[in-house]
C-alpha atoms as a PDB file:
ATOM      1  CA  UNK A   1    -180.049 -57.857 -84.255  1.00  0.00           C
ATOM      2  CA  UNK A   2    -181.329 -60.090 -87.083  1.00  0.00           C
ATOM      3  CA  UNK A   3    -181.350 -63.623 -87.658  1.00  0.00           C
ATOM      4  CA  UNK A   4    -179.370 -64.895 -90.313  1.00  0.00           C
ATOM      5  CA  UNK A   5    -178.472 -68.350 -92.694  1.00  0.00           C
ATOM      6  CA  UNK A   6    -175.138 -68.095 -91.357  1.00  0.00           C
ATOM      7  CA  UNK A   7    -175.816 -67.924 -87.738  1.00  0.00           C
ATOM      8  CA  UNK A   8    -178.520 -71.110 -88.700  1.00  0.00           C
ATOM      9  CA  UNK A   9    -175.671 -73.167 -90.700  1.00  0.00           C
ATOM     10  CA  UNK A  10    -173.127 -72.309 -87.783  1.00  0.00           C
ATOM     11  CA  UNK A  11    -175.286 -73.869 -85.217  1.00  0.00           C
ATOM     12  CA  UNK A  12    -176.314 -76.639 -87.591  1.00  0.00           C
ATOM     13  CA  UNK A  13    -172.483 -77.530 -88.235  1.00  0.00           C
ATOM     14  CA  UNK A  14    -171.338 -76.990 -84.504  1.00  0.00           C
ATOM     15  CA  UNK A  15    -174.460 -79.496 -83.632  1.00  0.00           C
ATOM     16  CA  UNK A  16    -173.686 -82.237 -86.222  1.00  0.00           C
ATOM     17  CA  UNK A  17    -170.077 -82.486 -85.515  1.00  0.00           C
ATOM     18  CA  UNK A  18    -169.531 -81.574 -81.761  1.00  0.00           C
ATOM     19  CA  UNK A  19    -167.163 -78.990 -80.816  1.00  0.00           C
ATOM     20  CA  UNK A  20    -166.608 -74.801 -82.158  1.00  0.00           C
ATOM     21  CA  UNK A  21    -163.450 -75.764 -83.904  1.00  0.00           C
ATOM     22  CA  UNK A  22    -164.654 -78.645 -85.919  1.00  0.00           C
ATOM     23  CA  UNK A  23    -167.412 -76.740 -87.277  1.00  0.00           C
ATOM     24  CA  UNK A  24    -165.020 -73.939 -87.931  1.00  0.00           C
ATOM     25  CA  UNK A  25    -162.836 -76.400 -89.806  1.00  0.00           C
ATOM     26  CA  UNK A  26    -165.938 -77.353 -92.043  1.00  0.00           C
ATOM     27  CA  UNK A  27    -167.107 -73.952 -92.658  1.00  0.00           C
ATOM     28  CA  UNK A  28    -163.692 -72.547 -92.981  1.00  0.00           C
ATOM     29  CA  UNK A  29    -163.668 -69.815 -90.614  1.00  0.00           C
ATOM     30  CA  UNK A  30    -162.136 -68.938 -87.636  1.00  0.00           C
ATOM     31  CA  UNK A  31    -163.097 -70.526 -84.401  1.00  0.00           C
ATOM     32  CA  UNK A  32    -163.894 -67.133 -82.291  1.00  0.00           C
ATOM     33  CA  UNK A  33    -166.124 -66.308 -85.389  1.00  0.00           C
ATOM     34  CA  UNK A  34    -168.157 -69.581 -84.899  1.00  0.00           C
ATOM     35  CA  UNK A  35    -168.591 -68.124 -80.786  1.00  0.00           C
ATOM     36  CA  UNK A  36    -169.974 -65.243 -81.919  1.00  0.00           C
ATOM     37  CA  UNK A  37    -172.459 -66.063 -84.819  1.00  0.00           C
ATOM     38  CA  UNK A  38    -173.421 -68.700 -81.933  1.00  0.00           C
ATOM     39  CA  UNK A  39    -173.897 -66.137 -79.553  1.00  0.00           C
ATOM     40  CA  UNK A  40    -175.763 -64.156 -81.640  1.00  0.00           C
ATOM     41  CA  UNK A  41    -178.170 -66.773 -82.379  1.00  0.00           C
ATOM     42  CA  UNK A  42    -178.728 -67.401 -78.832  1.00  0.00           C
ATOM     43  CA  UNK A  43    -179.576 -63.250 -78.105  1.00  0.00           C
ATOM     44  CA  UNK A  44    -181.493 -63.405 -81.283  1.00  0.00           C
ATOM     45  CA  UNK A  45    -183.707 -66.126 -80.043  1.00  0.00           C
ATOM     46  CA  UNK A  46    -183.358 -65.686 -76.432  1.00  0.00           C
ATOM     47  CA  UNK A  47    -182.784 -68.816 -75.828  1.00  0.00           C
ATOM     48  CA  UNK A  48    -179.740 -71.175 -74.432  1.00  0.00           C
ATOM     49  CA  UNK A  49    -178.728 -73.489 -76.931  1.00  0.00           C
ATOM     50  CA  UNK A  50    -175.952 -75.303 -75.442  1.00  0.00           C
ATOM     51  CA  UNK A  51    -174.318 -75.970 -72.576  1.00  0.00           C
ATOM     52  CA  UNK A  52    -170.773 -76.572 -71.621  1.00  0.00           C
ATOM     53  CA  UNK A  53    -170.132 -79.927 -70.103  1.00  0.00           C
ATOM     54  CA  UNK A  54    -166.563 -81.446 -68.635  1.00  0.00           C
ATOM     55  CA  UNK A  55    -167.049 -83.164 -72.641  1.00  0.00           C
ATOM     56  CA  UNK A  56    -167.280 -79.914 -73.921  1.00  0.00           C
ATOM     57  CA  UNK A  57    -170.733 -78.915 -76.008  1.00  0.00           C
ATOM     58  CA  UNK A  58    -174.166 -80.305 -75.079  1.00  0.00           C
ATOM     59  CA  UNK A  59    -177.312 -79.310 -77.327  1.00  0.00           C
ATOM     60  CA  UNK A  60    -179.872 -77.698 -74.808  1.00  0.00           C
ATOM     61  CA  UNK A  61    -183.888 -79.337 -75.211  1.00  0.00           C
ATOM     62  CA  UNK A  62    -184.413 -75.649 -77.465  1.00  0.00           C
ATOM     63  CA  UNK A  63    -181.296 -76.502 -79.393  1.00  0.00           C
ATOM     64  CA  UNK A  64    -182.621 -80.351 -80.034  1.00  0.00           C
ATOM     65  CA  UNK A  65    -186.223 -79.100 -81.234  1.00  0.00           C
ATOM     66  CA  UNK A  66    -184.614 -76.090 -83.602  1.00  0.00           C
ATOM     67  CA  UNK A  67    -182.217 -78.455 -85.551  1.00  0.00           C
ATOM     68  CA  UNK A  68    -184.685 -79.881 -87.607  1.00  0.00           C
ATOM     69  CA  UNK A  69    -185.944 -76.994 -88.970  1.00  0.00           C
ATOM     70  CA  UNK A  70    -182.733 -75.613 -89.603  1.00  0.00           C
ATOM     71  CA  UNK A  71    -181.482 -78.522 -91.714  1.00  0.00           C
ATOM     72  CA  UNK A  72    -184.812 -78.024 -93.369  1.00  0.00           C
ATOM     73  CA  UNK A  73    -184.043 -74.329 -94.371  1.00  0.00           C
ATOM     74  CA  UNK A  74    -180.662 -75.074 -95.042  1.00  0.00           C
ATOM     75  CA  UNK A  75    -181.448 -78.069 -97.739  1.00  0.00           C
ATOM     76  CA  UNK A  76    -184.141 -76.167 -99.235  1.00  0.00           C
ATOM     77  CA  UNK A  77    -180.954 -73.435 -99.703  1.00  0.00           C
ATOM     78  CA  UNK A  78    -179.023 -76.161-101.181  1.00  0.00           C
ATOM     79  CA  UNK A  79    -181.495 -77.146-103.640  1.00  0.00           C
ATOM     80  CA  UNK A  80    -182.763 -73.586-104.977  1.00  0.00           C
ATOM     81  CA  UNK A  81    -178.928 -73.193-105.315  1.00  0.00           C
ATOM     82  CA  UNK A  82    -178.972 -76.402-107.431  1.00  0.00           C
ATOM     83  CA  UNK A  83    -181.450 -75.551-109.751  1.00  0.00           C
ATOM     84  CA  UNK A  84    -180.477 -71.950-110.321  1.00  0.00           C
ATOM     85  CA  UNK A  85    -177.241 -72.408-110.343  1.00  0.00           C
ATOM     86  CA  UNK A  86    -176.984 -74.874-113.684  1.00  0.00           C
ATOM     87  CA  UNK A  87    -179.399 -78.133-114.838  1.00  0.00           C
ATOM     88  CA  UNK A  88    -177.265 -80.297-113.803  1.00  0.00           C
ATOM     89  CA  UNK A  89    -175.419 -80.775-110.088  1.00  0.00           C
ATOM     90  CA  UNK A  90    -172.516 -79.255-109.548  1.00  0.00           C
ATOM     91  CA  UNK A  91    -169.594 -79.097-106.933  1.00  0.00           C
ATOM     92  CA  UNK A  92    -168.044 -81.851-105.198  1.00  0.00           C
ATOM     93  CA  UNK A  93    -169.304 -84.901-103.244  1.00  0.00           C
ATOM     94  CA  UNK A  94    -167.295 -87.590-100.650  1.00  0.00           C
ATOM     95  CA  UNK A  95    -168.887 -90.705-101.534  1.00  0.00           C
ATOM     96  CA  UNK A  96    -167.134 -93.613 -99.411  1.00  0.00           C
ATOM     97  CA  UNK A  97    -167.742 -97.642-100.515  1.00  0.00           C
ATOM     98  CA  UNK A  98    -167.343-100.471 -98.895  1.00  0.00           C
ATOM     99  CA  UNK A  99    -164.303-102.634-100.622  1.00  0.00           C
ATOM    100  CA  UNK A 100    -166.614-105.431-101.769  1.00  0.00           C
ATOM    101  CA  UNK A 101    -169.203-103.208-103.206  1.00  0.00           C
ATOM    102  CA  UNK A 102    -166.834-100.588-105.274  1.00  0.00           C
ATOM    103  CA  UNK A 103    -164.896-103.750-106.754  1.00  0.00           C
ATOM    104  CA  UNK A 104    -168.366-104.493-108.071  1.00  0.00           C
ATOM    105  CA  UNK A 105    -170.094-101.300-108.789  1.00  0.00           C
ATOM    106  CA  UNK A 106    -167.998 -98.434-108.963  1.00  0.00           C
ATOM    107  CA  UNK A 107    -167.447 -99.059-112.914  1.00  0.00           C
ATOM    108  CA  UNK A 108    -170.767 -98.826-114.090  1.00  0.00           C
ATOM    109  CA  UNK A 109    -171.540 -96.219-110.864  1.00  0.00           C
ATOM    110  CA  UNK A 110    -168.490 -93.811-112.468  1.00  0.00           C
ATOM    111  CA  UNK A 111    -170.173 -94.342-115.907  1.00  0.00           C
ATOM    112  CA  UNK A 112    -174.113 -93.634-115.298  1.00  0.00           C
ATOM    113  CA  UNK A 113    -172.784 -90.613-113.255  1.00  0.00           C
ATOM    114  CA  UNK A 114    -170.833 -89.325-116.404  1.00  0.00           C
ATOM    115  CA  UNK A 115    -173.594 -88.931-118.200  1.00  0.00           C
ATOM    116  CA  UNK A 116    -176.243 -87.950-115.250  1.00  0.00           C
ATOM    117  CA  UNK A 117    -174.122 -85.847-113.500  1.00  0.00           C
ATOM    118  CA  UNK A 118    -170.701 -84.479-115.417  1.00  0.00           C
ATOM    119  CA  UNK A 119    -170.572 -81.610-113.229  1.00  0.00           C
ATOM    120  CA  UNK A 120    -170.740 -83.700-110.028  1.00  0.00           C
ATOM    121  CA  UNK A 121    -166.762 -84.086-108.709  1.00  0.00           C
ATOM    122  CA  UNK A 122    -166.895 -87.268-106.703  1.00  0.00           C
ATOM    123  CA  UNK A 123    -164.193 -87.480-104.328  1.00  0.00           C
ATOM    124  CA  UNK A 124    -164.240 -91.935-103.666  1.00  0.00           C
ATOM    125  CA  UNK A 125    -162.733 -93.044-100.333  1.00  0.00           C
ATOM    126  CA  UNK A 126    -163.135 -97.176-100.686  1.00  0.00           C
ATOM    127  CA  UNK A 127    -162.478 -98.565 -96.833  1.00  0.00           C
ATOM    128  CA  UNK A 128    -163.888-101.073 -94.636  1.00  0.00           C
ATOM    129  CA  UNK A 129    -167.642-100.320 -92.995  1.00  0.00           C
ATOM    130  CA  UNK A 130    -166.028 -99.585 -89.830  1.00  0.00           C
ATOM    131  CA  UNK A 131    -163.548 -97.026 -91.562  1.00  0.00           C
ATOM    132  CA  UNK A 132    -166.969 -95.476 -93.646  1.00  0.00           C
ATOM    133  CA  UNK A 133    -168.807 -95.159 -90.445  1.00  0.00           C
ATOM    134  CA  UNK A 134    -166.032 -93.141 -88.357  1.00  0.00           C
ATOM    135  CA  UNK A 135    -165.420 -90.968 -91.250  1.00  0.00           C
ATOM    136  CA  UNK A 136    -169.004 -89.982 -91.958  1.00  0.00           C
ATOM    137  CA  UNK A 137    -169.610 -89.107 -88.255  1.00  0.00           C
ATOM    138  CA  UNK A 138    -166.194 -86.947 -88.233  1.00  0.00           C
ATOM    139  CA  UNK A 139    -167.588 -85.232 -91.647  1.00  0.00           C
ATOM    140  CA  UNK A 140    -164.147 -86.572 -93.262  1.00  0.00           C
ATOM    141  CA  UNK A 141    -167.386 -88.012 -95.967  1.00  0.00           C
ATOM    142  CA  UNK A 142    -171.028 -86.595 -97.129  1.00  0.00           C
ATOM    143  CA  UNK A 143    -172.354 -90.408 -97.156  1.00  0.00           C
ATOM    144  CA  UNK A 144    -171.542 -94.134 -98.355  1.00  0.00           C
ATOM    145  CA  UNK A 145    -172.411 -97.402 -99.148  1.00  0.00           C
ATOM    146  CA  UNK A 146    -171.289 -99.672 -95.930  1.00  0.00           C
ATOM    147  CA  UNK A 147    -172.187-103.126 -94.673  1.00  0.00           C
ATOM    148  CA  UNK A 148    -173.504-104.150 -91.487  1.00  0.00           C
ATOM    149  CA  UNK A 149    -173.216-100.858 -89.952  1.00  0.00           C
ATOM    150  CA  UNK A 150    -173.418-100.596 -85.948  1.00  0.00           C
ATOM    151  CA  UNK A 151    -174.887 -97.450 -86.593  1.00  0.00           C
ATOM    152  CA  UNK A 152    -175.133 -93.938 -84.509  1.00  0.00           C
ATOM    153  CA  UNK A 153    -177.868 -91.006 -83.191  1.00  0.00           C
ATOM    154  CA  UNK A 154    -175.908 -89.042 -85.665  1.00  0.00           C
ATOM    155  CA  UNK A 155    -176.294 -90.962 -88.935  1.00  0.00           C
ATOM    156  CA  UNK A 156    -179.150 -91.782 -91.072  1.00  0.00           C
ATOM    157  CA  UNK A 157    -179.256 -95.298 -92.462  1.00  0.00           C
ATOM    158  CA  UNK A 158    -181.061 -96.016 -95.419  1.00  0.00           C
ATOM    159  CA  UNK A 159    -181.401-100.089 -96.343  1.00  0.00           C
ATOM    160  CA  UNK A 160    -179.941-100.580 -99.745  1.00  0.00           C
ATOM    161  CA  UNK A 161    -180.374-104.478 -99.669  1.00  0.00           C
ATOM    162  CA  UNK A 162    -178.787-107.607 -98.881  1.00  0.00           C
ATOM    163  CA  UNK A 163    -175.689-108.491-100.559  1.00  0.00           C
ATOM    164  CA  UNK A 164    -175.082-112.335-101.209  1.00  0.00           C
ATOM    165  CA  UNK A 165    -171.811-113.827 -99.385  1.00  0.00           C
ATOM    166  CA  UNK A 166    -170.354-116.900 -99.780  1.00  0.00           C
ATOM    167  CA  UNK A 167    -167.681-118.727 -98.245  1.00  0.00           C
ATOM    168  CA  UNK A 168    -164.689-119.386-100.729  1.00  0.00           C
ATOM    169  CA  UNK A 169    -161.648-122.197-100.143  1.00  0.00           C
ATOM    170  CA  UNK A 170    -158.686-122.568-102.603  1.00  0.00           C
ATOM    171  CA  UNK A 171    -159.334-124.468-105.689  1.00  0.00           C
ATOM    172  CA  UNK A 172    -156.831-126.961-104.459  1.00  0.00           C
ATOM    173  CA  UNK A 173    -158.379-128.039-100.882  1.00  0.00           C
ATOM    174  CA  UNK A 174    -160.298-131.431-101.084  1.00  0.00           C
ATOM    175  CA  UNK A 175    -162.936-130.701 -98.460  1.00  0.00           C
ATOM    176  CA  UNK A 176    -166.117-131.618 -98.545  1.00  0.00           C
ATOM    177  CA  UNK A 177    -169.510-129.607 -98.670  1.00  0.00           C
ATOM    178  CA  UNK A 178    -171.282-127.979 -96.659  1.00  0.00           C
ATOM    179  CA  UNK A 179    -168.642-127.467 -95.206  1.00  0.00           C
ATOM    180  CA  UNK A 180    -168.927-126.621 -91.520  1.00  0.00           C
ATOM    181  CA  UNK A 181    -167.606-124.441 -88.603  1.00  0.00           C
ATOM    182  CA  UNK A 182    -165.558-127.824 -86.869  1.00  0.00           C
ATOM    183  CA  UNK A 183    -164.743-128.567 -90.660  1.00  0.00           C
ATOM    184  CA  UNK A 184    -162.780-125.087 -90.867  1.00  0.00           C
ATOM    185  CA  UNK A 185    -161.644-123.654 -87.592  1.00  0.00           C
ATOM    186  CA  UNK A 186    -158.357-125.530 -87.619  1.00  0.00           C
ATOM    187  CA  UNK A 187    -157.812-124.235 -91.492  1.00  0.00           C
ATOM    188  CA  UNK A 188    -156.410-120.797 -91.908  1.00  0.00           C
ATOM    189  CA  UNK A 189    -158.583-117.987 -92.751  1.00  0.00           C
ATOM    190  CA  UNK A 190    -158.160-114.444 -93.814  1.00  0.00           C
ATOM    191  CA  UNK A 191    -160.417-111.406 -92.803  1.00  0.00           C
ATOM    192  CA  UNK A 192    -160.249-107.788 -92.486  1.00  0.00           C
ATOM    193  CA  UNK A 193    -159.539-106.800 -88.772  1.00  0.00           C
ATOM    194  CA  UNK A 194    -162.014-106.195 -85.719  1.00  0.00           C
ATOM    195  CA  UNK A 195    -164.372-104.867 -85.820  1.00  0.00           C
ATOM    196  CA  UNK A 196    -164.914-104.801 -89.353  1.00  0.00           C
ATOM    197  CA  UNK A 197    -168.442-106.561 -90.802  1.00  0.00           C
ATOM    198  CA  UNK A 198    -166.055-108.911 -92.341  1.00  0.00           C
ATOM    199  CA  UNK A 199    -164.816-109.742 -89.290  1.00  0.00           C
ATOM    200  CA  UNK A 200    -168.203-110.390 -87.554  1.00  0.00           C
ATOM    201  CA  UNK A 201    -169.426-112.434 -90.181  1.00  0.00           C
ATOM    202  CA  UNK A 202    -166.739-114.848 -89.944  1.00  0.00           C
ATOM    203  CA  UNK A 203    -166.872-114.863 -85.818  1.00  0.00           C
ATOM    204  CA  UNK A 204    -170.517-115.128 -85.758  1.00  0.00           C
ATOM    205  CA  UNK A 205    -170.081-117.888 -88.002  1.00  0.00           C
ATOM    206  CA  UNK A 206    -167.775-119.753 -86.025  1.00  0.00           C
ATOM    207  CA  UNK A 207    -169.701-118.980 -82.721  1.00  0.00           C
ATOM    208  CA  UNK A 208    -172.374-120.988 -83.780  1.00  0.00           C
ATOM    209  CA  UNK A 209    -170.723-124.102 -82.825  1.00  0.00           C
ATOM    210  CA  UNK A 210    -169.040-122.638 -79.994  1.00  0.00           C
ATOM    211  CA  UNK A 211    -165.488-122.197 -82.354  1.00  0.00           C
ATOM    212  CA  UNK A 212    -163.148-119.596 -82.911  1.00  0.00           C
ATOM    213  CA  UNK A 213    -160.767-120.097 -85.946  1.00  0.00           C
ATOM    214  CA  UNK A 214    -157.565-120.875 -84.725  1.00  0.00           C
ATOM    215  CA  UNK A 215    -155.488-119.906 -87.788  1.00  0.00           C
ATOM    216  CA  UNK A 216    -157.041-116.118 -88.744  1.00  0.00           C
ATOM    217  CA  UNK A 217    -155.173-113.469 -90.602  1.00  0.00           C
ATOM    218  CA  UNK A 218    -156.087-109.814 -90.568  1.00  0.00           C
ATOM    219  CA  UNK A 219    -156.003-107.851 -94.182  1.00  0.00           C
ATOM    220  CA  UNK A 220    -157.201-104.680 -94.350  1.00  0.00           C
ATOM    221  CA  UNK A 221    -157.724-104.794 -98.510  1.00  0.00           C
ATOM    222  CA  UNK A 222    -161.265-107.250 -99.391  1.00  0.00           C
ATOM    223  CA  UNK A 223    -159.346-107.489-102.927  1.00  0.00           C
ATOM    224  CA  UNK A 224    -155.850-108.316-101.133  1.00  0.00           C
ATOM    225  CA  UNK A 225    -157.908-111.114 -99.088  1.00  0.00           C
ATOM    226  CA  UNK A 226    -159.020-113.040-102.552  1.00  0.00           C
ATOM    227  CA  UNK A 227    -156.443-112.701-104.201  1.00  0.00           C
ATOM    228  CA  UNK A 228    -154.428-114.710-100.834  1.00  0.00           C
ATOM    229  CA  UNK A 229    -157.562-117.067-101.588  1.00  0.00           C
ATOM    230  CA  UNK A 230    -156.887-117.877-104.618  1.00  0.00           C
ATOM    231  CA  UNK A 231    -152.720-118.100-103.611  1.00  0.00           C
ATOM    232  CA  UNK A 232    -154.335-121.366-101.742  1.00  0.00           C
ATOM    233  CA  UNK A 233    -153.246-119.484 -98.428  1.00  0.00           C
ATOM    234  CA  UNK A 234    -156.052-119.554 -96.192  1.00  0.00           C
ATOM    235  CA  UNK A 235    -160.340-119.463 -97.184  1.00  0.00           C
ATOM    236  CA  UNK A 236    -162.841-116.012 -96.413  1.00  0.00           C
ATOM    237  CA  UNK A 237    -165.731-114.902 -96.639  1.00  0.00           C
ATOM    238  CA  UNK A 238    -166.472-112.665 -99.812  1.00  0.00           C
ATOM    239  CA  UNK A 239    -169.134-111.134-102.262  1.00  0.00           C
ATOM    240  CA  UNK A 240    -170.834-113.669-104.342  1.00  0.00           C
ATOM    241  CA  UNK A 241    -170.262-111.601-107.517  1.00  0.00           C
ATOM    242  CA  UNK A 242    -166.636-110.696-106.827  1.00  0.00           C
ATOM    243  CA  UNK A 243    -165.943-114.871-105.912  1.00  0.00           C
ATOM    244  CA  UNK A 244    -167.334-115.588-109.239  1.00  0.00           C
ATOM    245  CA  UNK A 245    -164.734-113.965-110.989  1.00  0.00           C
ATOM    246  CA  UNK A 246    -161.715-116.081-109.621  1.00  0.00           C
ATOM    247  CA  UNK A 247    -163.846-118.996-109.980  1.00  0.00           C
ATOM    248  CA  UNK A 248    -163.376-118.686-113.336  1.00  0.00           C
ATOM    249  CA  UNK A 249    -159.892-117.828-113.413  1.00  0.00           C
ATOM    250  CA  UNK A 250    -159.403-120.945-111.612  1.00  0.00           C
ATOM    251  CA  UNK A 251    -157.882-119.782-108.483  1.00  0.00           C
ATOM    252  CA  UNK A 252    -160.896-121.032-105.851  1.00  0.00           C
ATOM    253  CA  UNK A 253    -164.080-122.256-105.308  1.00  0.00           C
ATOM    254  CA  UNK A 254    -166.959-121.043-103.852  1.00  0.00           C
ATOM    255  CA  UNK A 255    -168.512-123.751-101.272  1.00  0.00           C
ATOM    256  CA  UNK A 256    -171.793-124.623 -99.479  1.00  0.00           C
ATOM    257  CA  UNK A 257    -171.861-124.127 -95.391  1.00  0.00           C
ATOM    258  CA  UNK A 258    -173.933-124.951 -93.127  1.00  0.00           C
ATOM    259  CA  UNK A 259    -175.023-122.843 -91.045  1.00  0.00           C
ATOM    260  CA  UNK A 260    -175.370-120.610 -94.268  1.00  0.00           C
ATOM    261  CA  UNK A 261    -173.043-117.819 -94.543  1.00  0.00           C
ATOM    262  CA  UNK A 262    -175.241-114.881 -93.551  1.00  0.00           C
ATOM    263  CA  UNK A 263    -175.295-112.288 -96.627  1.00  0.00           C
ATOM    264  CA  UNK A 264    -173.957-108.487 -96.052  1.00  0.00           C
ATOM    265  CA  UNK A 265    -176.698-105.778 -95.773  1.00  0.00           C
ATOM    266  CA  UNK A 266    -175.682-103.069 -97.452  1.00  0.00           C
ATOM    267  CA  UNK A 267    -177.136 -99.571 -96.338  1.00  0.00           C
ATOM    268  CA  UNK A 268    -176.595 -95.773 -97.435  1.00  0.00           C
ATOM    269  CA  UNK A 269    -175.558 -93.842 -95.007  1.00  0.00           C
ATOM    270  CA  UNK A 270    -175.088 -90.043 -94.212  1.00  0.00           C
ATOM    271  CA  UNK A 271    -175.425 -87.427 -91.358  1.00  0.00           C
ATOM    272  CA  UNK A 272    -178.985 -87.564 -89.878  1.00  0.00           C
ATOM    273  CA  UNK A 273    -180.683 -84.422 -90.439  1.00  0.00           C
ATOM    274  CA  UNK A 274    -178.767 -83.348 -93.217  1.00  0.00           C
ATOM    275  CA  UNK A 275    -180.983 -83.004 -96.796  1.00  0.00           C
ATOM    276  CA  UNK A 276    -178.220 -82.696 -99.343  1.00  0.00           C
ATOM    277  CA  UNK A 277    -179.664 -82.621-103.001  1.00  0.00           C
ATOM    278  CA  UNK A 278    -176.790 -83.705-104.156  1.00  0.00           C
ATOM    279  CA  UNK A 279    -176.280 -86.943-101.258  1.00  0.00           C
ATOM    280  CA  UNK A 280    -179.887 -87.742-102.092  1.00  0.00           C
ATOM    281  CA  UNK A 281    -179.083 -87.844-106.136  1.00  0.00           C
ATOM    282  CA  UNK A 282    -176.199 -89.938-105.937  1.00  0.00           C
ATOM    283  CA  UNK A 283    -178.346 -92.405-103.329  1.00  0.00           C
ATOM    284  CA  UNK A 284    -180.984 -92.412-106.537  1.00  0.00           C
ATOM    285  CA  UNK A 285    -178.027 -92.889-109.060  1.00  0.00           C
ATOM    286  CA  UNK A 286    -176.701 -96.087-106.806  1.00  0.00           C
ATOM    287  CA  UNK A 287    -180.240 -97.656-106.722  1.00  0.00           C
ATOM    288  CA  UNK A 288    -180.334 -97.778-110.263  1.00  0.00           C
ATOM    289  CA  UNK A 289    -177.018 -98.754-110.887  1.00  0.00           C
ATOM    290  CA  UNK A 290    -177.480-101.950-108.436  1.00  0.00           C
ATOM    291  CA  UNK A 291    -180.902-102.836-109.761  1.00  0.00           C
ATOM    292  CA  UNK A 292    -179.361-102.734-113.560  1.00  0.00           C
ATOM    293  CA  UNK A 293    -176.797-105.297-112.233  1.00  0.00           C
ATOM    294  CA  UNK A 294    -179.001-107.757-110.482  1.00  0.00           C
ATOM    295  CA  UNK A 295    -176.273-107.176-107.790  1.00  0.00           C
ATOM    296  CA  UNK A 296    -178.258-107.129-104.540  1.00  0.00           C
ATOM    297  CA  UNK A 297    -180.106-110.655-103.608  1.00  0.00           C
END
């Protein structure tokens, strides 16, 4: 019996995401033919490379120290692919953003990619951090832009950079700055729900004196939230650059705090382990696009 890629990418798969079926699900196969191209990896290697638990699958030590040079073989398959295949990248991607960032930068992100990469299909899921996070780890996305990530073994997190918050209050409240949390915890505020980084950001802020807003509404839509802002129905915490907008349309006002609102830091993330040619092209392509907009502080 000889070793093969697809014995290598079945383990990889089965590995990354935690069960037989779920890796048949991303291969698209059938889950007894997962069990066997697993079982023939395991007589081809004569080794053990998992173990059944009450929790199902665990990766044996020899499982742990193969998977990195499987994901090595398998993205340097990826990337001969790419290059052979056409000049420029082809096939389709699941990019998620975080709301707050894509109101920003998905415009100029959709039209550097046109012309970089017009055979790229981006498929764009635009979600809370929390949402991003859950969906990259249940390969649902290939990677994303998310803020203030709790983070996981299983994902790689690559800093992006910090991007600049700012409390915001309708244009027609007479309160004074910096304003402060006993200033605002009897004042109604709007947030997306636990545990979002929205959501932690406004708590944290509050727990600094102690507070907890008594008047907080849960919104699951960052855009939703300012535009409730600038409806004079309750203050949040948002983007600098998407604030600025509605303060010029008139509809709020950004305002000095003390303690200082503590700016977002945005992060790329992806499955750990995985080299994707395409993930790591798009990461590039988002760099640029960011620095071009003086977006990040």
């Amino acid at each position: 019996m000889r070793l093969t890629i697809a014995q290598l990418e079945t383990f990889y798969w089965t590995v990354q995401l935690g069960s037989a079926q779920r890796a048949a699900d991303h291969l698209n196969l059938a889950q007894p033919t997962v069990s066997l191209r697993l079982k023939e990896l395991r007589d081809v290697l004569g080794e053990d490379l998992f173990e059944r638990t009450g929790r199902g699958l665990l990766v044996t030590e020899d499982g742990k120290a193969l998977l990195p040079h499987i994901a090595s073989i398998l993205g340097e398959l990826e990337e001969i692919r790419q290059k052979h295949t056409t000049q420029s990248l082809v096939g389709e991607l699941r990019v998620g953003l975080a709301e707050g960032f894509a109101i920003n930068c998905l415009p100029p992100l959709l039209e550097a990619m046109r012309i970089e990469h017009p055979h790229l299909k981006p498929e764009w899921n635009v979600s809370t951090s929390t949402n991003l996070e859950a969906a990259i780890l249940e390969d649902r996305l290939d990677m994303a832009v998310i803020l203030n990530p709790v983070g996981h073994e299983k994902m790689s997190l690559v800093p992006l950079g910090m991007q600049p918050t700012t409390w915001v209050v309708p244009i027609a409240w007479e309160i004074g700055e910096p304003i402060t949390p006993r200033d605002m915890w009897l004042l109604p505020v709007v947030t997306n729900p636990a545990p979002s980084a929205m959501y932690r950001q406004i708590t944290g802020w509050f727990a600094t004196d102690g507070l907890m807003p008594a008047q907080i509404s849960v919104c699951t839509s960052v855009s939703v939230i300012a535009e409730l802002v600038a409806g004079g129905l309750g203050a949040a915490l948002l983007p600098v650059r998407m604030a600025e907008r509605y303060v010029r349309d008139g509809g709020m006002r950004m305002v000095a705090s003390s303690p200082p609102a503590d700016n977002g830091r945005l992060y790329i993330a992806s499955r750990a382990v995985v080299d994707d040619v395409k993930v790591r092209a798009m990461s590039k392509l988002i760099r640029r696009v960011v620095d071009d907009m003086n977006y990040l502080g």
